[in-house]
PDB file of N, CA and C in Angstrom:
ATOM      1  N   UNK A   1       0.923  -6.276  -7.690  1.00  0.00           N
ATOM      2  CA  UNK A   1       0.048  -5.122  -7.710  1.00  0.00           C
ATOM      3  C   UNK A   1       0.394  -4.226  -6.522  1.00  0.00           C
ATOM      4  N   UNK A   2       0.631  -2.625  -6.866  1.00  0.00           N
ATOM      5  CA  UNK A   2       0.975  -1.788  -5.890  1.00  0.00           C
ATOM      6  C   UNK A   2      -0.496  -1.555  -4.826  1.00  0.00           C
ATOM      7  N   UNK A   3      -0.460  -1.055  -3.523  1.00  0.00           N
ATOM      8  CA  UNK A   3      -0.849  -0.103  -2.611  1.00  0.00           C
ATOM      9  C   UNK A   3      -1.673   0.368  -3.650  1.00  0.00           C
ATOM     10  N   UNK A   4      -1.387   1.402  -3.905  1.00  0.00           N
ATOM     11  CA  UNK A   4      -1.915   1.878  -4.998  1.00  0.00           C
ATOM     12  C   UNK A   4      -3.041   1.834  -6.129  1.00  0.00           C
ATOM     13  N   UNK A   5      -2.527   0.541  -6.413  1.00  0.00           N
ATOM     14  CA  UNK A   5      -3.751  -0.164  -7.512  1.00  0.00           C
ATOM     15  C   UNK A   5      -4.351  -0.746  -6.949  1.00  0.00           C
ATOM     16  N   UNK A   6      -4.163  -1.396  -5.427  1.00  0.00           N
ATOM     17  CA  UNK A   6      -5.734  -2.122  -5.047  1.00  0.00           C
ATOM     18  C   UNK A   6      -6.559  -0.626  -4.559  1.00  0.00           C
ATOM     19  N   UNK A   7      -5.917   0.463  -3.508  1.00  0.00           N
ATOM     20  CA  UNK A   7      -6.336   1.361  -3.680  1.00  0.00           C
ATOM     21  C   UNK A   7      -7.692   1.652  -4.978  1.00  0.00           C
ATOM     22  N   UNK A   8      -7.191   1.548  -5.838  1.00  0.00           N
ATOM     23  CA  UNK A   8      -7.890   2.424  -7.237  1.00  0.00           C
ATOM     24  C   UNK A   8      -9.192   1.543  -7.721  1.00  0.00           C
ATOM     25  N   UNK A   9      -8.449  -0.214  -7.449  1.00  0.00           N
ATOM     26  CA  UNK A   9      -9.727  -0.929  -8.154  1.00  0.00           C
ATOM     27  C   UNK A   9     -11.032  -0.793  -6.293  1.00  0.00           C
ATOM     28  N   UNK A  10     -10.738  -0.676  -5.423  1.00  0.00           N
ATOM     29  CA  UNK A  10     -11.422  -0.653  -4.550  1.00  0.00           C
ATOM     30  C   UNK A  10     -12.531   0.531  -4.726  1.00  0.00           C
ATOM     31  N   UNK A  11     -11.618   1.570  -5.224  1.00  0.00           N
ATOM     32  CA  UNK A  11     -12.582   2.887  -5.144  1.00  0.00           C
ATOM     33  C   UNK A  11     -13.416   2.660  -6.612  1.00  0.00           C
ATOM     34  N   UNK A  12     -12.860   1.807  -7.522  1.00  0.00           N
ATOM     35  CA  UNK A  12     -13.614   1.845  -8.542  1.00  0.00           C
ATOM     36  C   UNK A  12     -14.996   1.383  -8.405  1.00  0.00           C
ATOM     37  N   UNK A  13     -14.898   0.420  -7.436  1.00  0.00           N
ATOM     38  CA  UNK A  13     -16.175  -0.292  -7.275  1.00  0.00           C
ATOM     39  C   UNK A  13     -17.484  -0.004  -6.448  1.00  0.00           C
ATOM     40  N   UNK A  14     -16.816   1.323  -5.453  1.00  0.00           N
ATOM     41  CA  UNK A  14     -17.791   2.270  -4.650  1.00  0.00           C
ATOM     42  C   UNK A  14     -18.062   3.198  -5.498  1.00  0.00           C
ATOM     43  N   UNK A  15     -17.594   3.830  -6.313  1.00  0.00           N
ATOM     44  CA  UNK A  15     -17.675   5.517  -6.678  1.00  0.00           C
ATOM     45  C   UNK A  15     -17.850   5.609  -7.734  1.00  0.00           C
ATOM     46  N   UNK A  16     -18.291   6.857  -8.877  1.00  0.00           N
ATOM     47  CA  UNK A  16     -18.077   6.825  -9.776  1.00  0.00           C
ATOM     48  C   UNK A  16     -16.961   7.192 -10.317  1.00  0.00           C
ATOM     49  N   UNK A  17     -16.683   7.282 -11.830  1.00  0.00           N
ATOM     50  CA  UNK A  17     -15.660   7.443 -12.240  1.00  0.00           C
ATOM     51  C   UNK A  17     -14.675   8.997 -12.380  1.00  0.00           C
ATOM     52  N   UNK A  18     -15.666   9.930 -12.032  1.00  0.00           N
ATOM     53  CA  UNK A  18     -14.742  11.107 -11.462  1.00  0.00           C
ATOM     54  C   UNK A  18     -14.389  11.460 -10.317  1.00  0.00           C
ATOM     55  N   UNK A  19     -14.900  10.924  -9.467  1.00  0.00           N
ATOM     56  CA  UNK A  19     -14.457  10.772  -7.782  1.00  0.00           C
ATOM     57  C   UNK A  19     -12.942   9.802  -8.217  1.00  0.00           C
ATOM     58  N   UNK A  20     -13.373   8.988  -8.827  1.00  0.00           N
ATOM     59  CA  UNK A  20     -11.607   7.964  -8.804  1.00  0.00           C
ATOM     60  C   UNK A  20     -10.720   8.936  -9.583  1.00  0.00           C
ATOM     61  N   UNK A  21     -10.954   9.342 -10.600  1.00  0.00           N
ATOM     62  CA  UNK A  21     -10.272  10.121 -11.179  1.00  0.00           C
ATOM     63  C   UNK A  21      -9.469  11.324 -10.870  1.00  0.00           C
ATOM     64  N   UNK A  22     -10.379  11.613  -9.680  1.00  0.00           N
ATOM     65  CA  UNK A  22     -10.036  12.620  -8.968  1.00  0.00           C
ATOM     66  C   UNK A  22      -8.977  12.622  -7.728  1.00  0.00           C
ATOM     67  N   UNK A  23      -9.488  11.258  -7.000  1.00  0.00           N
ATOM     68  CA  UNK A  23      -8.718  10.687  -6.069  1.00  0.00           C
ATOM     69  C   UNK A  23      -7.284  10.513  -6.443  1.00  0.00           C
ATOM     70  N   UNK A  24      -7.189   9.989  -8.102  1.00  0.00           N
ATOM     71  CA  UNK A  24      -6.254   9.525  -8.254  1.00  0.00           C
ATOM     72  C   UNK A  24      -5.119  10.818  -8.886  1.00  0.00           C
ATOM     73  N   UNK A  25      -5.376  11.951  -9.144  1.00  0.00           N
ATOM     74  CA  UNK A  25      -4.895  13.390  -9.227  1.00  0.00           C
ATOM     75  C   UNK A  25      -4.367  13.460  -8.117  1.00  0.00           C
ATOM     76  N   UNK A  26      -5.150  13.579  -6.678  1.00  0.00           N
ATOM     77  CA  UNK A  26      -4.908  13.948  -5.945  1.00  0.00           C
ATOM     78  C   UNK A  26      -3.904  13.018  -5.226  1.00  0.00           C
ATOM     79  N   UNK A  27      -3.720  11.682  -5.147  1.00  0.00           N
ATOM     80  CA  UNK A  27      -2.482  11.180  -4.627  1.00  0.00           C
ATOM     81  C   UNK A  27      -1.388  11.601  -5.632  1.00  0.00           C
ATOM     82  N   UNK A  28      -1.535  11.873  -7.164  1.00  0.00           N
ATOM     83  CA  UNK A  28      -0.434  12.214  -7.350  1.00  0.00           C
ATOM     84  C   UNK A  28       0.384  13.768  -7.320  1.00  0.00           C
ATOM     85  N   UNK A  29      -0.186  14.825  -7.058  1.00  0.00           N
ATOM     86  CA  UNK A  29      -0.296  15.716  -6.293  1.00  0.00           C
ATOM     87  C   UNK A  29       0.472  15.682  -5.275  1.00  0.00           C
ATOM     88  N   UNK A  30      -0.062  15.350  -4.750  1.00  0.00           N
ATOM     89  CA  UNK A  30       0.723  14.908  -2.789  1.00  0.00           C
ATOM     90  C   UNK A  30       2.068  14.469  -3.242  1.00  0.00           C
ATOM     91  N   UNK A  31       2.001  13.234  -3.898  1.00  0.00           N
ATOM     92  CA  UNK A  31       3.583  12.707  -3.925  1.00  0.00           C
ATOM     93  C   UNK A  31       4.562  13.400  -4.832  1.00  0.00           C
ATOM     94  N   UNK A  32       3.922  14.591  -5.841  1.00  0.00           N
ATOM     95  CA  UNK A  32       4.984  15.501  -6.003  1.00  0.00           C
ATOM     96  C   UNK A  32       5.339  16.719  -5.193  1.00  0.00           C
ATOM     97  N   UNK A  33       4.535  16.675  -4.241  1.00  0.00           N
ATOM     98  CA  UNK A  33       4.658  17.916  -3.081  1.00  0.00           C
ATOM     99  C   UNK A  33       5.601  17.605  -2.299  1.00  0.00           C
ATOM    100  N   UNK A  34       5.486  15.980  -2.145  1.00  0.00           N
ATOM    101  CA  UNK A  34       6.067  15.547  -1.018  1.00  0.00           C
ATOM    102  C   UNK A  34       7.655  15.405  -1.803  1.00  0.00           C
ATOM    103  N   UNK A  35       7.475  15.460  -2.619  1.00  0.00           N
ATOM    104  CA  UNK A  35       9.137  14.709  -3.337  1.00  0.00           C
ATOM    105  C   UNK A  35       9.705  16.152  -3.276  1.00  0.00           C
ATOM    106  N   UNK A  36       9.406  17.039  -3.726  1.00  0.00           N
ATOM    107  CA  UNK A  36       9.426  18.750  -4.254  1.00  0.00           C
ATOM    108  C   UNK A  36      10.062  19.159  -3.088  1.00  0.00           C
ATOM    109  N   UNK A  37       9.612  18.803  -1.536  1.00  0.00           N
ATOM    110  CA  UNK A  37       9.700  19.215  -0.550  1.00  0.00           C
ATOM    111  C   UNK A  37      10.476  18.576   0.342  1.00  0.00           C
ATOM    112  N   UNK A  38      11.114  17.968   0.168  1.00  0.00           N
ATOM    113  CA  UNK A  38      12.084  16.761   0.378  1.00  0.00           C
ATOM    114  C   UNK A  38      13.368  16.982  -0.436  1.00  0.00           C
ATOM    115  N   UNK A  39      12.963  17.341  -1.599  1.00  0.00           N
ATOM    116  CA  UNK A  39      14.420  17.942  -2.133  1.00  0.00           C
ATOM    117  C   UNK A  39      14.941  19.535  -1.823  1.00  0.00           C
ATOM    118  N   UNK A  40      14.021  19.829  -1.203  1.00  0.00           N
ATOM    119  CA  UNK A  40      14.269  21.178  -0.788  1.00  0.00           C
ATOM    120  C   UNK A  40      15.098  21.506   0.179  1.00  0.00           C
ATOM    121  N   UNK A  41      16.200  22.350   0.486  1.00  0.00           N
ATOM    122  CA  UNK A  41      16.740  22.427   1.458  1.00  0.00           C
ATOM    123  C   UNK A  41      15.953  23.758   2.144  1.00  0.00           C
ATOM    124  N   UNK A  42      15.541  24.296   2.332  1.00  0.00           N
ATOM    125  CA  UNK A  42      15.475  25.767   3.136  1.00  0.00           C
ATOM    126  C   UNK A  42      13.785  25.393   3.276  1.00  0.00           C
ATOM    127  N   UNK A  43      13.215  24.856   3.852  1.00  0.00           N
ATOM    128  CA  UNK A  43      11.730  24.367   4.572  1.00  0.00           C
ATOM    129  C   UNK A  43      11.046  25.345   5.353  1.00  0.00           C
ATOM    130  N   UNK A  44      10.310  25.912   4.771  1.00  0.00           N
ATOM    131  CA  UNK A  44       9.514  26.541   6.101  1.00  0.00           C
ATOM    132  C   UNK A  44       8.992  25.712   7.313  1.00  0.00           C
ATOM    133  N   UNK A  45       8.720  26.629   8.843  1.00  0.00           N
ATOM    134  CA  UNK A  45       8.511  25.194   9.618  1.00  0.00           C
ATOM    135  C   UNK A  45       6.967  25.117   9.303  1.00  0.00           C
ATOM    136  N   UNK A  46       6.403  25.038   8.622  1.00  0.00           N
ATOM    137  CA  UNK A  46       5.149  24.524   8.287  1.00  0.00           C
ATOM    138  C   UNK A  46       5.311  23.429   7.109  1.00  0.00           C
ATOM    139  N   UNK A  47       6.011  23.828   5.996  1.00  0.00           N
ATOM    140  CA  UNK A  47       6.350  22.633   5.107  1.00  0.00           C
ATOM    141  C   UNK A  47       7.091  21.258   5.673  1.00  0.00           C
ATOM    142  N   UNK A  48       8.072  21.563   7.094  1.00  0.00           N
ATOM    143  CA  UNK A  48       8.802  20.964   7.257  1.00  0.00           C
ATOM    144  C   UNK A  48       8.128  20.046   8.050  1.00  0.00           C
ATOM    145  N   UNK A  49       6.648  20.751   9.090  1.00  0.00           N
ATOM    146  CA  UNK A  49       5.660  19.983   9.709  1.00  0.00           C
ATOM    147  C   UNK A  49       5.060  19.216   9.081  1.00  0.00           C
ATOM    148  N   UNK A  50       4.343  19.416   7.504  1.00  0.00           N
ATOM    149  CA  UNK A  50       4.048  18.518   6.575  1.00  0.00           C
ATOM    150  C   UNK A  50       4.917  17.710   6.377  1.00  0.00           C
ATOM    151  N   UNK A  51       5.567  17.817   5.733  1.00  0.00           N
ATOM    152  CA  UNK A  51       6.742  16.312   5.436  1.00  0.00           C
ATOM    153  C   UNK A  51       6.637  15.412   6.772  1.00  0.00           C
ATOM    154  N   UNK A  52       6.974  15.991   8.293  1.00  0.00           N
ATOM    155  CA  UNK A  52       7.414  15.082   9.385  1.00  0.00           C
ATOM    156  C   UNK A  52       5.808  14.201   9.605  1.00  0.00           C
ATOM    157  N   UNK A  53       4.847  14.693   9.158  1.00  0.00           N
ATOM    158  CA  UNK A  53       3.311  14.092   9.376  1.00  0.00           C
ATOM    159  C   UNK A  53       2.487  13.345   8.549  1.00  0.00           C
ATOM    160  N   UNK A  54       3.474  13.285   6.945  1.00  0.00           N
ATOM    161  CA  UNK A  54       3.437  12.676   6.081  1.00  0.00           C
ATOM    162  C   UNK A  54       2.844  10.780   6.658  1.00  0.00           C
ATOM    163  N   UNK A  55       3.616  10.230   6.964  1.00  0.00           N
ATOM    164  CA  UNK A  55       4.139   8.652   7.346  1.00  0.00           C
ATOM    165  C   UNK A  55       4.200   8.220   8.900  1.00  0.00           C
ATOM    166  N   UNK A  56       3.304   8.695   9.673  1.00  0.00           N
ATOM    167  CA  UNK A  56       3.456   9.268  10.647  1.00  0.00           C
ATOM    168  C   UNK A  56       2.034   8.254  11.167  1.00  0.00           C
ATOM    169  N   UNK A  57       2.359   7.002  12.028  1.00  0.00           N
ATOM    170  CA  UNK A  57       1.133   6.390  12.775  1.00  0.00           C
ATOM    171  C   UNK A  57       0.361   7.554  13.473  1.00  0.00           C
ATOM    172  N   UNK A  58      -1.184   7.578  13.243  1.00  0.00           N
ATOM    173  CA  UNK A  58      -1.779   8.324  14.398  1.00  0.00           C
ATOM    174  C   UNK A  58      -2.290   8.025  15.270  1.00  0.00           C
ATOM    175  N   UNK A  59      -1.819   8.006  16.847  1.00  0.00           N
ATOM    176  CA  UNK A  59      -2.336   7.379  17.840  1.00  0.00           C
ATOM    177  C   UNK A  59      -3.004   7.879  18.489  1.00  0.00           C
ATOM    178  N   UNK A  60      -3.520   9.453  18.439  1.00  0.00           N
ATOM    179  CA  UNK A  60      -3.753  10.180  19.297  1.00  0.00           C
ATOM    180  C   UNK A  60      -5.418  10.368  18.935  1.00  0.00           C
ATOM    181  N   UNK A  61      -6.009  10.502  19.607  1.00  0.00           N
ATOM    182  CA  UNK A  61      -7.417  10.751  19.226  1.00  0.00           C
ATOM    183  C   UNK A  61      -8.310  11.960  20.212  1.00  0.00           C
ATOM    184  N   UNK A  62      -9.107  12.579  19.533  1.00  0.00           N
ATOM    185  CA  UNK A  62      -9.840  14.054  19.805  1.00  0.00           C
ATOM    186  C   UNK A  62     -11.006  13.933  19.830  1.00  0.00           C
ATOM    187  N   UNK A  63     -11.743  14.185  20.575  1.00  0.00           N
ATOM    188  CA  UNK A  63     -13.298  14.171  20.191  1.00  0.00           C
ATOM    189  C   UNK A  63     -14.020  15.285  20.252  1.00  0.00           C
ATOM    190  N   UNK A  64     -13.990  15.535  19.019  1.00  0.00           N
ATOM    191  CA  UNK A  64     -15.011  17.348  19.043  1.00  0.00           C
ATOM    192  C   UNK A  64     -16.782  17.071  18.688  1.00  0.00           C
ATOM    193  N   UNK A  65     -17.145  18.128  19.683  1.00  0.00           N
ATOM    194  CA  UNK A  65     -18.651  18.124  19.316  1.00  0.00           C
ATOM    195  C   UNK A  65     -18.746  18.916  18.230  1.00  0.00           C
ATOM    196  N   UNK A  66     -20.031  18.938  17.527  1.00  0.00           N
ATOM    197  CA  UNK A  66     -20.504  20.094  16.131  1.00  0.00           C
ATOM    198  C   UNK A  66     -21.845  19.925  16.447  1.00  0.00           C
ATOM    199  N   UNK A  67     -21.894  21.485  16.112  1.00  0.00           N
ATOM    200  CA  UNK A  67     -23.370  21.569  16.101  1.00  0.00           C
ATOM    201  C   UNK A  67     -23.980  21.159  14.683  1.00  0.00           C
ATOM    202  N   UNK A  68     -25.275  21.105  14.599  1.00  0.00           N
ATOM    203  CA  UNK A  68     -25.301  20.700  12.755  1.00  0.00           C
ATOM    204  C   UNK A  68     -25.396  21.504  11.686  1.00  0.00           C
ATOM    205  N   UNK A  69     -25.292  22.793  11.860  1.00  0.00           N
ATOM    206  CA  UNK A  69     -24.953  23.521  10.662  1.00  0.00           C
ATOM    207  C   UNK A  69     -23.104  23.659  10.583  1.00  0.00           C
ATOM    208  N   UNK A  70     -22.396  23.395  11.455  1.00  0.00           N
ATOM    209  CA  UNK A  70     -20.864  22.879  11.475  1.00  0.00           C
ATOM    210  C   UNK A  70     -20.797  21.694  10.709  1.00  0.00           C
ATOM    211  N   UNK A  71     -21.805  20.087  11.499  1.00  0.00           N
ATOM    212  CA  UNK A  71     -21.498  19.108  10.768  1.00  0.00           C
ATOM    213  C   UNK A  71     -21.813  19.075   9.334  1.00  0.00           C
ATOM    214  N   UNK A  72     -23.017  19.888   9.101  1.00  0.00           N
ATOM    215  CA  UNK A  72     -23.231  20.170   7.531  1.00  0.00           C
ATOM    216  C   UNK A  72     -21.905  20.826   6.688  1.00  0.00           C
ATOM    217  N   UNK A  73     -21.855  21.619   7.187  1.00  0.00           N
ATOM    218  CA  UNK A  73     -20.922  22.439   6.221  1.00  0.00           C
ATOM    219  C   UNK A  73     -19.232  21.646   6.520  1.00  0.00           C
ATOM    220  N   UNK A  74     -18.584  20.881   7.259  1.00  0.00           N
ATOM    221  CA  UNK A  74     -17.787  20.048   7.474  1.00  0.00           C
ATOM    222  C   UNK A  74     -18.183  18.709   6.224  1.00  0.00           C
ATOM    223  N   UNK A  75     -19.472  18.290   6.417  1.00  0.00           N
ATOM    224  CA  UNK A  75     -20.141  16.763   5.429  1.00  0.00           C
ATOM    225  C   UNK A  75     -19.837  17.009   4.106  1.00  0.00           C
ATOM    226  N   UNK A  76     -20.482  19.039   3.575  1.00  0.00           N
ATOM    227  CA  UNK A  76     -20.113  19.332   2.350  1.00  0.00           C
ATOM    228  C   UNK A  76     -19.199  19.624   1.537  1.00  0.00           C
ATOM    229  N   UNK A  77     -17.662  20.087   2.464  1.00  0.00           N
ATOM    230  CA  UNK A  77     -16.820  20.750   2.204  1.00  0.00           C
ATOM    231  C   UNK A  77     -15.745  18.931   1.833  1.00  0.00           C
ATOM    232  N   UNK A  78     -15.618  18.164   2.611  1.00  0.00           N
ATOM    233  CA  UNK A  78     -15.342  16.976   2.435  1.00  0.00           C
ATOM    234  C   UNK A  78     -15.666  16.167   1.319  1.00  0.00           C
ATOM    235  N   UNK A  79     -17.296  16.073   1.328  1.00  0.00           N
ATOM    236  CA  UNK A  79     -17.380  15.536   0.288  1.00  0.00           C
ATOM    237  C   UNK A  79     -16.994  16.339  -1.547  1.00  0.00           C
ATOM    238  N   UNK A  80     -17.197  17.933  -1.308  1.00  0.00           N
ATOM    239  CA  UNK A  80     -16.994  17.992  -2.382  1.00  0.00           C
ATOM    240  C   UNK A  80     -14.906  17.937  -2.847  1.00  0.00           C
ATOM    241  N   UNK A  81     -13.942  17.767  -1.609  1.00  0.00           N
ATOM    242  CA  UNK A  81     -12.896  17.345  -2.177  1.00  0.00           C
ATOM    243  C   UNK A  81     -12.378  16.014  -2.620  1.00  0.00           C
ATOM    244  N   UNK A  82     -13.384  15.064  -2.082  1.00  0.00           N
ATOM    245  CA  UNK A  82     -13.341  14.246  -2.054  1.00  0.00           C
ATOM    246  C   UNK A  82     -12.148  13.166  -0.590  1.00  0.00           C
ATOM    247  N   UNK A  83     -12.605  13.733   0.243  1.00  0.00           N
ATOM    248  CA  UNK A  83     -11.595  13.595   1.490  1.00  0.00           C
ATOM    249  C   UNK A  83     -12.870  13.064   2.808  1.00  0.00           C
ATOM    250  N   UNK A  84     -12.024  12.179   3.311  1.00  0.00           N
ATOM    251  CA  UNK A  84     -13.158  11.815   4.855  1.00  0.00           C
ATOM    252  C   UNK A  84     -12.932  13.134   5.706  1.00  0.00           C
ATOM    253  N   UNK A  85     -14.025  12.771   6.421  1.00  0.00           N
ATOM    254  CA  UNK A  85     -14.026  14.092   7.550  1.00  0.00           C
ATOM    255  C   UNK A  85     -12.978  14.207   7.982  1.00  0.00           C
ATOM    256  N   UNK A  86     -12.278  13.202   8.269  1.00  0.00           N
ATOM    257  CA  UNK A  86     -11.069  13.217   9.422  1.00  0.00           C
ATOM    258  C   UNK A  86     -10.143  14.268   8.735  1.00  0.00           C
ATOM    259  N   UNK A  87      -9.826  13.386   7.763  1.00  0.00           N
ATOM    260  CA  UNK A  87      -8.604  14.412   6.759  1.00  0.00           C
ATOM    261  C   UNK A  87      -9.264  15.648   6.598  1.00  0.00           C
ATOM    262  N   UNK A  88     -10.445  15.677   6.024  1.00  0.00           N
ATOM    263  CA  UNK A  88     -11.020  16.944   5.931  1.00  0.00           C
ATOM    264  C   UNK A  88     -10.358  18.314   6.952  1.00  0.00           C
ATOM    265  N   UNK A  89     -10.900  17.798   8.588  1.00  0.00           N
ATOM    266  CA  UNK A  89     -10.849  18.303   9.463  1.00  0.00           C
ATOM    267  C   UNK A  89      -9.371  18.836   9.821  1.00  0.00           C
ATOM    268  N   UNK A  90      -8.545  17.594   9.797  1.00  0.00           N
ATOM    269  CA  UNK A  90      -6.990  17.695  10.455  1.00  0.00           C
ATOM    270  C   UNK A  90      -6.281  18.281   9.303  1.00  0.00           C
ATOM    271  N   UNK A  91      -6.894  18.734   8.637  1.00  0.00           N
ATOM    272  CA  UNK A  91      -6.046  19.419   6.861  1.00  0.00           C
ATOM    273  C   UNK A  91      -6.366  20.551   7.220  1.00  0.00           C
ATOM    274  N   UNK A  92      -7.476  21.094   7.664  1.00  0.00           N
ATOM    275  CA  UNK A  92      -8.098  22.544   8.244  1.00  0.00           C
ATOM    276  C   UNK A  92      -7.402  22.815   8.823  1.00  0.00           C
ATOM    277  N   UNK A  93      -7.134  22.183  10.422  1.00  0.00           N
ATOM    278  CA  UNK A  93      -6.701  22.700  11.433  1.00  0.00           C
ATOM    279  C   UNK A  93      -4.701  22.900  11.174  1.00  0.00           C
ATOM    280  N   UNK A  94      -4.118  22.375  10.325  1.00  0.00           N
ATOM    281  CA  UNK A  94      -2.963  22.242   9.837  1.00  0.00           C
ATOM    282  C   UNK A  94      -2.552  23.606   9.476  1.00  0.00           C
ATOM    283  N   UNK A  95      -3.542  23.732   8.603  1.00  0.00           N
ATOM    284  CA  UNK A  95      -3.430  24.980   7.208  1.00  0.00           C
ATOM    285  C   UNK A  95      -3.565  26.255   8.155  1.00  0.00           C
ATOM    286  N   UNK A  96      -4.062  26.371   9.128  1.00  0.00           N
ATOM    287  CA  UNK A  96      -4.453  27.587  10.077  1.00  0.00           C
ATOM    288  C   UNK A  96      -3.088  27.628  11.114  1.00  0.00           C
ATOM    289  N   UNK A  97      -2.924  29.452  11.085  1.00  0.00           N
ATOM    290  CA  UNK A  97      -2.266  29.989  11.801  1.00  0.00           C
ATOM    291  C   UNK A  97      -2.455  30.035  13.355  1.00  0.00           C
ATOM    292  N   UNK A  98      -1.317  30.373  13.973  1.00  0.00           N
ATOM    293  CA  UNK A  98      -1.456  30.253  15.448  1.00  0.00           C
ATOM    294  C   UNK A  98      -2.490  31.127  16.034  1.00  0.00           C
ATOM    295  N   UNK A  99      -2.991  31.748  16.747  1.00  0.00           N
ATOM    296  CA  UNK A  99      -3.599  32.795  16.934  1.00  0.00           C
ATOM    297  C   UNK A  99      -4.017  32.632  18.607  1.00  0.00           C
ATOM    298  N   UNK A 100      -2.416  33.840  19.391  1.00  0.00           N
ATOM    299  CA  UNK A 100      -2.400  33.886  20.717  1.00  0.00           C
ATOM    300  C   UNK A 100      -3.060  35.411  21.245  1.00  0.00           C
ATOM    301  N   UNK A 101      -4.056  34.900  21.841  1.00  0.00           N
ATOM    302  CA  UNK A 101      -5.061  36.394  22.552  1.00  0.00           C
ATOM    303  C   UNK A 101      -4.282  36.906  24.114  1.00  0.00           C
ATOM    304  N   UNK A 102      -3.703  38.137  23.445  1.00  0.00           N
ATOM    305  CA  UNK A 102      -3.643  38.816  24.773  1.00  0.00           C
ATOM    306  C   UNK A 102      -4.197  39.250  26.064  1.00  0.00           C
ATOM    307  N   UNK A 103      -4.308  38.294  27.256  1.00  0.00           N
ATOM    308  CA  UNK A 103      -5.579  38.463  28.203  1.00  0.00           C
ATOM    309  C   UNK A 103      -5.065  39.630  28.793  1.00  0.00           C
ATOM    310  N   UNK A 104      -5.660  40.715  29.296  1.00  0.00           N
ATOM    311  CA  UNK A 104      -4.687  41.447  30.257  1.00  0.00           C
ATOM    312  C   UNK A 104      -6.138  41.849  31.073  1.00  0.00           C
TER     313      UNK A 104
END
C-alpha cells in the first residue's frame, strides 16, 4: 500500500466524503504541476522556487501573532480549501510579490 493510500483511508475516517475527494484532486493536481514543471526547461524563478520547496525538510520555524479577525479569516480561508493553516499561510506568503518601500 502506497503513501498515498494510507494517506486516503486515514482521511476517510476523519472527514467526509467530499473533503477526501477533494484532497484527493488536489494531490493530483500538484503532482501534475510538479511533473509539467520539471519537464520544463525555461522556469520562471518563482516556478523554479516551487519545484526547489517541493521535497524540502522544514526546519525553520516563525511565530506570528494574529489578531482574531486575521485568525478568523486565515481559520476560513483554510478550511474552505481544505489545507492546515500552516500550508494555508506559507502558500500565501509564496504566491505574493516582493514589495521594496522607498524610505527617503
Amino acid at each position: 500500500m502506497t503513501t498515498d493510500e494510507r494517506k486516503n483511508i486515514r482521511e476517510l475516517k476523519n472527514k467526509n466524503a467530499n473533503e477526501v475527494a477533494w484532497n484527493i484532486l488536489e494531490d493530483r493536481r500538484r503532482k501534475e504541476l510538479e511533473k509539467f514543471l520539471s519537464e520544463t526547461d525555461n522556469l520562471t524563478e518563482q516556478e523554479q522556487l516551487y519545484l526547489d520547496c517541493q521535497n524540502q525538510i522544514r526546519n525553520h520555524t516563525l511565530n506570528i501573532r494574529f489578531n482574531d479577525a486575521e485568525w478568523e479569516h486565515i481559520e476560513k480561508q483554510s478550511q474552505a480549501l481544505g489545507m492546515k493553516k500552516s500550508a494555508y499561510v506559507r502558500d500565501c506568503v509564496m504566491a505574493h510579490e516582493k514589495v521594496i518601500f522607498d524610505r527617503l
